[in-house]
C-alpha atoms as a PDB file:
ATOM      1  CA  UNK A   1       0.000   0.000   0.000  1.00  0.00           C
ATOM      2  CA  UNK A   2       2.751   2.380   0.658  1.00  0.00           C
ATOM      3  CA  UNK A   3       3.793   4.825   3.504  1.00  0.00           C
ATOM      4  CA  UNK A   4       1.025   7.315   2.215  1.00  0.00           C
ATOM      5  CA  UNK A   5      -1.684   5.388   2.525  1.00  0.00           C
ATOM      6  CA  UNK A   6      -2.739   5.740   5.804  1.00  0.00           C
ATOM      7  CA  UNK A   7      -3.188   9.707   5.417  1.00  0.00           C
ATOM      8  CA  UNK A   8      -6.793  10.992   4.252  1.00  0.00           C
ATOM      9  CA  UNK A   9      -5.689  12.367   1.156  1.00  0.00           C
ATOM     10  CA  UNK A  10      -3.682  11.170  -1.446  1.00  0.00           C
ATOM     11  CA  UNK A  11      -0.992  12.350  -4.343  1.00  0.00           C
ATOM     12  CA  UNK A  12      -0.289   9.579  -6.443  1.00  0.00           C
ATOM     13  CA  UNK A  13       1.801  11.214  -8.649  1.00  0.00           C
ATOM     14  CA  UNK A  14       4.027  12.638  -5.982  1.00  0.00           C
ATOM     15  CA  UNK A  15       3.492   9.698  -4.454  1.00  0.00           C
ATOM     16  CA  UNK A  16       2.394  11.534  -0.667  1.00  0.00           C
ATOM     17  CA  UNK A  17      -0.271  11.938   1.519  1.00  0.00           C
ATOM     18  CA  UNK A  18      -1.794  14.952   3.380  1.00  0.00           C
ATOM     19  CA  UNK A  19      -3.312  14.575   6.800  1.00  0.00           C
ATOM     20  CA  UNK A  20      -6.456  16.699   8.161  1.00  0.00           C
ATOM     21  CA  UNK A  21      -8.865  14.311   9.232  1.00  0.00           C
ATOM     22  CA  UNK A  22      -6.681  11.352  11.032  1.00  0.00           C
ATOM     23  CA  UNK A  23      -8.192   8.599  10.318  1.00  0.00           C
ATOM     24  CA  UNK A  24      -7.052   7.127   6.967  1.00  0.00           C
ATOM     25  CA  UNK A  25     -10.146   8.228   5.189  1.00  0.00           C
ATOM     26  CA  UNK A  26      -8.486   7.398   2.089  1.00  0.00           C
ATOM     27  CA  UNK A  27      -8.466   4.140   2.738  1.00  0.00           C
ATOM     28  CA  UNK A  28     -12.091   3.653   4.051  1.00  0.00           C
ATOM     29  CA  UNK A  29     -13.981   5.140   1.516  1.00  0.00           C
ATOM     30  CA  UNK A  30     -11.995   3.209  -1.209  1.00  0.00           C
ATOM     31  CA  UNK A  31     -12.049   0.088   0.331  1.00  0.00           C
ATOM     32  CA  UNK A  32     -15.599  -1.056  -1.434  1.00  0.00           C
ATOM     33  CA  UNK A  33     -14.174   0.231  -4.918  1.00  0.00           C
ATOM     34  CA  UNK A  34     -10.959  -2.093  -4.274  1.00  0.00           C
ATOM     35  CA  UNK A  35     -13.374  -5.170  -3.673  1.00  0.00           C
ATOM     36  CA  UNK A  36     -15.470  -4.615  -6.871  1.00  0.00           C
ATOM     37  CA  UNK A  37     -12.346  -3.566  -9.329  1.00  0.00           C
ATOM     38  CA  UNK A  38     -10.093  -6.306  -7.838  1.00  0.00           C
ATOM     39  CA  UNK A  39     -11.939  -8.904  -5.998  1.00  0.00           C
ATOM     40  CA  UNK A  40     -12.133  -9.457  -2.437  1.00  0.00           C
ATOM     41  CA  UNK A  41      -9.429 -12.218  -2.643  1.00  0.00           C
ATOM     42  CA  UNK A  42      -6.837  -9.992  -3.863  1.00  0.00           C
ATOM     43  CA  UNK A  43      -4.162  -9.076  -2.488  1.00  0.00           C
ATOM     44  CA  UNK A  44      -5.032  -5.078  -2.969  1.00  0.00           C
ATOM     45  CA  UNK A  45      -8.222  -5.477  -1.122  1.00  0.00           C
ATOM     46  CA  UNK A  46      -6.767  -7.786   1.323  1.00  0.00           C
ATOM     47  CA  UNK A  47      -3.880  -5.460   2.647  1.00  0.00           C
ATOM     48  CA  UNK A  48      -6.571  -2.738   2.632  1.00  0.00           C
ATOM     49  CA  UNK A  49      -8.582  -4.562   4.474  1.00  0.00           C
ATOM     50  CA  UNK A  50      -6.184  -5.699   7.352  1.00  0.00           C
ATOM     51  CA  UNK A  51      -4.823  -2.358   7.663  1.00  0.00           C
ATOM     52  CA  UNK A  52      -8.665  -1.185   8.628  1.00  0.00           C
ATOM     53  CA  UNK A  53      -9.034  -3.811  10.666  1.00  0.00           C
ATOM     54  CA  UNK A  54      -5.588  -3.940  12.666  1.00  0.00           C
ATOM     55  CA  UNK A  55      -6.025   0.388  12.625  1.00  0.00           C
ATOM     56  CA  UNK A  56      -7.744   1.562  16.102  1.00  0.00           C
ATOM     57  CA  UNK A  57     -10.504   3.850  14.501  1.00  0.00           C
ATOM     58  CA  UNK A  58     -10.134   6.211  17.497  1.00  0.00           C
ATOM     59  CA  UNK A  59      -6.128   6.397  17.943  1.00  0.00           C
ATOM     60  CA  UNK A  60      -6.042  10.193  17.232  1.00  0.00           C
ATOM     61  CA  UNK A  61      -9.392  10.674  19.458  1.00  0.00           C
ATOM     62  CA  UNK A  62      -7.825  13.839  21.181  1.00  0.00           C
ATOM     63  CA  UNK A  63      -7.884  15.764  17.857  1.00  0.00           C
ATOM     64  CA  UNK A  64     -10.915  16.921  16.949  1.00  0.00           C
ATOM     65  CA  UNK A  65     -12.444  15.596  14.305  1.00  0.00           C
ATOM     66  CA  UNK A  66     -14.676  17.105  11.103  1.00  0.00           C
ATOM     67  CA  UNK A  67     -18.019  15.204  11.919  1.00  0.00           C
ATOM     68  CA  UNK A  68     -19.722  15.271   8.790  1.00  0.00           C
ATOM     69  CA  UNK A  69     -16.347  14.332   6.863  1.00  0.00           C
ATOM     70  CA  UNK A  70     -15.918  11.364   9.515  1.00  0.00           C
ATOM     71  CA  UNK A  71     -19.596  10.333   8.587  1.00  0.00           C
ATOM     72  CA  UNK A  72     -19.600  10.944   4.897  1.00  0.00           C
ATOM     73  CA  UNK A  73     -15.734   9.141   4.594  1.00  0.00           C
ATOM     74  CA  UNK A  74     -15.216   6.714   7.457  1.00  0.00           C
ATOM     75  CA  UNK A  75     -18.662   5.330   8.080  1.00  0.00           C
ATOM     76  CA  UNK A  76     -19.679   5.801   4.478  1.00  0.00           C
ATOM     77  CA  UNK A  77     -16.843   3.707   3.161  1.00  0.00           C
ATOM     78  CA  UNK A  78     -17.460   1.192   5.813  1.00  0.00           C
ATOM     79  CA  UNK A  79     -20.735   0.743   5.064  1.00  0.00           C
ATOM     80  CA  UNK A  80     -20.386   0.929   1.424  1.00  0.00           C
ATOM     81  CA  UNK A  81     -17.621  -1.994   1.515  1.00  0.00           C
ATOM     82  CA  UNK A  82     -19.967  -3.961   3.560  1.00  0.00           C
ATOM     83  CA  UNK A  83     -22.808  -3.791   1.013  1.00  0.00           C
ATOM     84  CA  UNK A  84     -20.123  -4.788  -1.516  1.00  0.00           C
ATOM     85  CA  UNK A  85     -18.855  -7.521   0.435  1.00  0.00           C
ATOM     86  CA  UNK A  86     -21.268  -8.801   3.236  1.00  0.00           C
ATOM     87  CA  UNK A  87     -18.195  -8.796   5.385  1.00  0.00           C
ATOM     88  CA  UNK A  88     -19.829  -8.245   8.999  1.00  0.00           C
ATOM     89  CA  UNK A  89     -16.193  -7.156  10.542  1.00  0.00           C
ATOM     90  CA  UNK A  90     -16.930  -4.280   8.233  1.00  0.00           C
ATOM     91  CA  UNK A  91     -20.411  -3.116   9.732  1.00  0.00           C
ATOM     92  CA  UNK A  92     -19.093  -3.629  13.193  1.00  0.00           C
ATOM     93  CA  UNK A  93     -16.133  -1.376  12.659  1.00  0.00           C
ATOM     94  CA  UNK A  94     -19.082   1.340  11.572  1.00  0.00           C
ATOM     95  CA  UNK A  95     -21.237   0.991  14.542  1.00  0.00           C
ATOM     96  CA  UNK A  96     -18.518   1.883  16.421  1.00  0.00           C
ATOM     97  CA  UNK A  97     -17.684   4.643  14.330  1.00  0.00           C
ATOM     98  CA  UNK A  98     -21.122   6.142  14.696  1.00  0.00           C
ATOM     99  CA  UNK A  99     -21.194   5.440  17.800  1.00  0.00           C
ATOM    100  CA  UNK A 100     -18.270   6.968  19.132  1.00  0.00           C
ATOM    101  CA  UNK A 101     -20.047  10.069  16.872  1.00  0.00           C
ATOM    102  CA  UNK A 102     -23.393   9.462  18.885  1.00  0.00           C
ATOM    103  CA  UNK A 103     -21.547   9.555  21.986  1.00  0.00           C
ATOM    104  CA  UNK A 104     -19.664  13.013  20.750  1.00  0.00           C
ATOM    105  CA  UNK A 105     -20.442  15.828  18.398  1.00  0.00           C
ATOM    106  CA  UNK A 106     -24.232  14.285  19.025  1.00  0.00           C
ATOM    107  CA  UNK A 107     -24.254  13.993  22.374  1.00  0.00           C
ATOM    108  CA  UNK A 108     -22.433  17.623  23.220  1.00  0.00           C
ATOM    109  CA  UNK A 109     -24.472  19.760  20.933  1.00  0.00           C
ATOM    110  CA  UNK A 110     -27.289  21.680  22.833  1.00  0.00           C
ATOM    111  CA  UNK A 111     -29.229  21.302  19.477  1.00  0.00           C
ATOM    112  CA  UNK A 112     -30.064  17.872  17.020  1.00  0.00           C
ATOM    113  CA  UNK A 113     -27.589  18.923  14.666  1.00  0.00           C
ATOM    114  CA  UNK A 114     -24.273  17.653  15.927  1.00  0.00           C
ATOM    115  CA  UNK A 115     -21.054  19.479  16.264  1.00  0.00           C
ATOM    116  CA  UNK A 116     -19.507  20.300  13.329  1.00  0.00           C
ATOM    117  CA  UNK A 117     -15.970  19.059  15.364  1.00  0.00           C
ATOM    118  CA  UNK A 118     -15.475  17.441  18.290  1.00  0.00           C
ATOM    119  CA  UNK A 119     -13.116  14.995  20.126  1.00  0.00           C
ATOM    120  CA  UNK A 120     -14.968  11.293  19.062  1.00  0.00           C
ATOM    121  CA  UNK A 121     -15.505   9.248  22.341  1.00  0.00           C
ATOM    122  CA  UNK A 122     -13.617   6.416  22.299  1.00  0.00           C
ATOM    123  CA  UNK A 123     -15.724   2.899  21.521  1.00  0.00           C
ATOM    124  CA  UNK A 124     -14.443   0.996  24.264  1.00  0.00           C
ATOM    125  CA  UNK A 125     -14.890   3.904  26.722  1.00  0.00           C
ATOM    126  CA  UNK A 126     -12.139   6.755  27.679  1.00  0.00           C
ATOM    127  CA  UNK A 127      -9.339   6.939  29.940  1.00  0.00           C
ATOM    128  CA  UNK A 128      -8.994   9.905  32.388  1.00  0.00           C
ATOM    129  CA  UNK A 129      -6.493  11.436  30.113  1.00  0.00           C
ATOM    130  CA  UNK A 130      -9.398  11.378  27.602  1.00  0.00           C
ATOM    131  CA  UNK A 131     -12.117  12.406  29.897  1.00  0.00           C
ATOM    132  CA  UNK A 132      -9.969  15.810  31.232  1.00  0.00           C
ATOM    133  CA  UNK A 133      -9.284  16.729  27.619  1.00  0.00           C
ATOM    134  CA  UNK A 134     -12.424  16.214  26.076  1.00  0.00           C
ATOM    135  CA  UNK A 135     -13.775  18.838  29.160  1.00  0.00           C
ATOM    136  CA  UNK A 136     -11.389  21.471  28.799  1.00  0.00           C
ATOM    137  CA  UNK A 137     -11.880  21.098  24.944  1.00  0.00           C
ATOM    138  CA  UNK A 138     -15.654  21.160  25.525  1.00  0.00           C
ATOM    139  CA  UNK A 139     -15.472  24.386  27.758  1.00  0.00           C
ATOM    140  CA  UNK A 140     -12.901  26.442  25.279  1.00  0.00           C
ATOM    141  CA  UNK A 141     -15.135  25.397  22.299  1.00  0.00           C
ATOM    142  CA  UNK A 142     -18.303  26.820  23.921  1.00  0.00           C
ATOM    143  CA  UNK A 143     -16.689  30.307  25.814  1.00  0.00           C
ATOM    144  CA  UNK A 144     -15.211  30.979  22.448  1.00  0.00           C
ATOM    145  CA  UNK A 145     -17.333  29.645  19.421  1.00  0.00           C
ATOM    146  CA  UNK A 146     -20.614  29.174  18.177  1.00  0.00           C
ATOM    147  CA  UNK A 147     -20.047  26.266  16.051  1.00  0.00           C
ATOM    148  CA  UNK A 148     -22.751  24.335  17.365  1.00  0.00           C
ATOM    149  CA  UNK A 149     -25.349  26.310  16.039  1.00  0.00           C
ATOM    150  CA  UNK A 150     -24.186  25.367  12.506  1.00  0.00           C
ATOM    151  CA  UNK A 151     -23.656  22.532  10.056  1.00  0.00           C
ATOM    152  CA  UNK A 152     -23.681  21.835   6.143  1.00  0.00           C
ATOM    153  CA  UNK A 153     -26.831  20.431   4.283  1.00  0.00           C
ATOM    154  CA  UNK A 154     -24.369  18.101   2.586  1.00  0.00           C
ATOM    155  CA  UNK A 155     -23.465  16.391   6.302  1.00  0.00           C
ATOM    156  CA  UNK A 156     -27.138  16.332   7.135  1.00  0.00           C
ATOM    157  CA  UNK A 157     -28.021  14.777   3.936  1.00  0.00           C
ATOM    158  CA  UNK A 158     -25.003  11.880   4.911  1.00  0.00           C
ATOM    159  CA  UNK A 159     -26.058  11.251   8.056  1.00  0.00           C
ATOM    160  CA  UNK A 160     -29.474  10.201   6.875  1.00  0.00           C
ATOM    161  CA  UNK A 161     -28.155   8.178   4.352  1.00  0.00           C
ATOM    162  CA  UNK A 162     -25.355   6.295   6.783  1.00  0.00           C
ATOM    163  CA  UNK A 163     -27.552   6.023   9.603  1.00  0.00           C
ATOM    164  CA  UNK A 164     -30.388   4.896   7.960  1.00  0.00           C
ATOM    165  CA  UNK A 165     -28.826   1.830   6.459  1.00  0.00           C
ATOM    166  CA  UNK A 166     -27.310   0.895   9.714  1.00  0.00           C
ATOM    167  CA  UNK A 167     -30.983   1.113  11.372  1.00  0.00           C
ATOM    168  CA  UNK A 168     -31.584  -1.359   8.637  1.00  0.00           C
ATOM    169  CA  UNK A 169     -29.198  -3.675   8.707  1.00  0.00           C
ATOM    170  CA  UNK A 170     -28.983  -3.530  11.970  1.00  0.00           C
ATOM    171  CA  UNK A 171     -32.489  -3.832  12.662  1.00  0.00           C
ATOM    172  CA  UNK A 172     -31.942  -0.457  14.866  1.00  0.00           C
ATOM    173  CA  UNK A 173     -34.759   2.380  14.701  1.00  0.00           C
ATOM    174  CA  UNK A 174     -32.283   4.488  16.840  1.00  0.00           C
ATOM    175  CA  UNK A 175     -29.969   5.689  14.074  1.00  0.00           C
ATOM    176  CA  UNK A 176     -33.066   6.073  11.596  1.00  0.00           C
ATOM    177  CA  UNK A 177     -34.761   8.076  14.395  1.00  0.00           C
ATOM    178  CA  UNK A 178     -31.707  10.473  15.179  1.00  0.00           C
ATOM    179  CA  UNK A 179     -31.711  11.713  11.526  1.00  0.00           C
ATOM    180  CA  UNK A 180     -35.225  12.148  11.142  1.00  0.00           C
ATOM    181  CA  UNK A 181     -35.060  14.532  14.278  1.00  0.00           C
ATOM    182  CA  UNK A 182     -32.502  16.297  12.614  1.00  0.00           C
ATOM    183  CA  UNK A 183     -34.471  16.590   9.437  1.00  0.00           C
ATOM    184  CA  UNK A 184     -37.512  18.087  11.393  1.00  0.00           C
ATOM    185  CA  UNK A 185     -35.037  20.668  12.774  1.00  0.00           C
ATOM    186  CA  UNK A 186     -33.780  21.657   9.775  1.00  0.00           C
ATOM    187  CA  UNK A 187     -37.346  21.830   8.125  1.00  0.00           C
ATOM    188  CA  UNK A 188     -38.393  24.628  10.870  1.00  0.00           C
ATOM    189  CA  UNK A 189     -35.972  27.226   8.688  1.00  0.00           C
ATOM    190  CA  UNK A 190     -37.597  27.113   5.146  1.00  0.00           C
ATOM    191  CA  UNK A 191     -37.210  30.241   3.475  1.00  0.00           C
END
């Protein structure tokens, strides 16, 4: 795969990567194109595959993250793989993606719309060291912005899309229901 490949964006020609979101988006959103152009037994969508798998999706948890770009490009390609594939490690690495979202930029915005960036919570729970960070980042975000109050129509349009498949593949009304709240919200401002 090369030494690039773990960084979100890609230039193939200069053969480097650019990091801004942290979490090898690259790599997850192309992961379901690499299983339909090459097969899932090959070895490009194999090595993609295991570096997903062995990669913590919340090692670089104290940065905070883009929420609609983690939606649209980590749980997007996720999902989007799995549809390809039917490979179940694959949808259980994107409920924890959304939920470590739930459990964030949903969960600290005083609104339905999430956070447009926010530290994700940690899957498996967080450490102290997470917990004091996440709180002082919560309190300088809040004395000093007033992010929460906005998003894009493109990330509200995603997280419909993302969490509605996972309420149905999952068999889950929650996910469904948290985007149609949002969608209610956002239908109070027609011009």
């Amino acid at each position: 795969l090369g030494s690039h490949i773990p960084c979100d964006d890609l230039s193939p020609i200069a053969g480097v990567g650019h990091d801004w979101l942290y979490h090898a988006a690259t790599l997850h959103d192309s992961l379901g194109t690499l299983a339909i152009a090459f097969g899932t037994d090959s070895n490009e969508y194999q090595e993609a595959l295991d570096a997903i798998l062995l990669r913590d999706l919340q090692a670089t948890a104290l940065r905070p993250t883009k929420t609609f770009k983690y939606s649209l490009r980590i749980v997007g390609g996720l999902l989007g793989a799995f549809s390809v594939t039917g490979d179940i490690r694959l949808l259980a690495r994107a409920k924890d993606a959304v939920e470590a979202l739930l459990q964030s930029p949903f969960a600290s915005s005083p609104t339905v719309l999430p956070r447009m960036f926010d530290v994700l919570y940690p899957p498996r729970g967080g450490s102290f060291f997470y917990s004091t960070f996440s709180k002082i980042y919560d309190w300088g975000r809040d004395v000093f912005t007033n992010e929460h109050h906005f998003n894009s129509l493109a990330g509200v349009g995603s997280f419909s899309l993302e969490f509605s498949f996972m309420s149905q593949v999952l068999g889950d009304e929650k996910y469904k229901s948290l985007t149609d709240k949002i969608f209610r919200h956002v239908s109070h401002y027609k011009s």
